[in-house]
N, C-alpha and C. Protein backbone atom coordinates (compact mmCIF):
# COMPACT_ATOMS: atom_id res chain seq x y z
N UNK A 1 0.84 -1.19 0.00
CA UNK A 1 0.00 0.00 0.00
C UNK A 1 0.89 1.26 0.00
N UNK A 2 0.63 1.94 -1.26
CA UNK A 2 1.36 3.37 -0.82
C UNK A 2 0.80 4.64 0.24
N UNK A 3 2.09 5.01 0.44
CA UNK A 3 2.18 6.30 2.25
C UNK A 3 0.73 7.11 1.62
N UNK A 4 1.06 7.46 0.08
CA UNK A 4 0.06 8.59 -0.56
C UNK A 4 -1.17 8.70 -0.08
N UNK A 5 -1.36 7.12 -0.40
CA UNK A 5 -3.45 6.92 -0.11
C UNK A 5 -3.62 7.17 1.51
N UNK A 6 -2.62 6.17 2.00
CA UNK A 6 -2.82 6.36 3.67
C UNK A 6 -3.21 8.22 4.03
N UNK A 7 -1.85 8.73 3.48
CA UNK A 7 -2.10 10.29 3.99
C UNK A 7 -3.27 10.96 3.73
N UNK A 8 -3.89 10.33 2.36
CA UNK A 8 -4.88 11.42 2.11
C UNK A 8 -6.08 11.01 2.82
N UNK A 9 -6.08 9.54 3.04
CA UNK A 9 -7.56 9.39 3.99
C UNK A 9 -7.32 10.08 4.98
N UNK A 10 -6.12 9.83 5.24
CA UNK A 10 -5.87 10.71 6.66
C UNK A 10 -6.29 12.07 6.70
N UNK A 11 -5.89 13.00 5.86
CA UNK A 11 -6.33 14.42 5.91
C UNK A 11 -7.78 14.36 5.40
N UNK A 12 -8.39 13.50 4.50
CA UNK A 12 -9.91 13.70 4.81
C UNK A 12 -10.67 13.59 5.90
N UNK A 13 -10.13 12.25 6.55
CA UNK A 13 -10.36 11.87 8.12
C UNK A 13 -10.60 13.67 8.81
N UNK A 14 -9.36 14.20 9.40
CA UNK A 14 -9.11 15.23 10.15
C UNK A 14 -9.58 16.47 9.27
N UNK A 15 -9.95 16.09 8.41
CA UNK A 15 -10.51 17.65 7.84
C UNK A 15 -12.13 17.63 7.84
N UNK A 16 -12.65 16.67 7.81
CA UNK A 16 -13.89 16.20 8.01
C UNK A 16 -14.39 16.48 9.96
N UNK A 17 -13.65 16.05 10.54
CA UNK A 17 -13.54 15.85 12.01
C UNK A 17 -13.59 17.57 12.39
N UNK A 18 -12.36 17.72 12.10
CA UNK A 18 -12.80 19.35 12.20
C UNK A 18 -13.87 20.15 11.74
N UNK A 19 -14.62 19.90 10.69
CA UNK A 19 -15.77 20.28 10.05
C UNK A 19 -16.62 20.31 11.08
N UNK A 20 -17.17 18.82 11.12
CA UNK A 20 -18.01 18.61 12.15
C UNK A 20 -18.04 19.24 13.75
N UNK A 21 -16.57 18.77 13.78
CA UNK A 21 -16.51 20.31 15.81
C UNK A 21 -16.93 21.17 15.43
N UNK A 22 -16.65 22.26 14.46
CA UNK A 22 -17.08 23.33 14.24
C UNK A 22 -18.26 23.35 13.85
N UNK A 23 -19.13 22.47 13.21
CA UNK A 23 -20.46 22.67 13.47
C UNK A 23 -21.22 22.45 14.10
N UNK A 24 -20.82 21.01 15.26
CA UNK A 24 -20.68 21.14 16.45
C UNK A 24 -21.08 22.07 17.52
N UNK A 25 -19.70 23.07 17.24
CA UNK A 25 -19.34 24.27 18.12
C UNK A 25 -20.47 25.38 17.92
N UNK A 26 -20.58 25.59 16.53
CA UNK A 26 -21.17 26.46 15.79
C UNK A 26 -23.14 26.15 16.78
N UNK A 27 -23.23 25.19 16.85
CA UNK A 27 -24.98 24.90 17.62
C UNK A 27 -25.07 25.14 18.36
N UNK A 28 -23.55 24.78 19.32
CA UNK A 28 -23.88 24.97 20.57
C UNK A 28 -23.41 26.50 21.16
N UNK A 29 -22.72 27.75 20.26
CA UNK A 29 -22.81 28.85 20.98
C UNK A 29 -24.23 29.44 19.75
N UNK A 30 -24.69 28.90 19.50
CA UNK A 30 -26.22 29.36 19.18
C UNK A 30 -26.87 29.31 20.44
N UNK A 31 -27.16 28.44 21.11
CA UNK A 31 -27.82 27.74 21.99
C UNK A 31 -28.23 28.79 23.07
């Protein structure tokens, strides 16, 4: 398996993850 594919799930992983906290975040100082 190449490093390439690993990394990029990876940064979809954590870029996705962060998305979500922040929308997350984003409801709850609505609240």
């Amino acid at each position: 398996m190449r490093r390439g594919i690993i990394s990029e799930i990876l940064r979809d992983f954590i870029f996705q993850t962060l998305l979500i906290g922040l929308l997350l975040w984003a409801l709850g100082a609505a609240r």
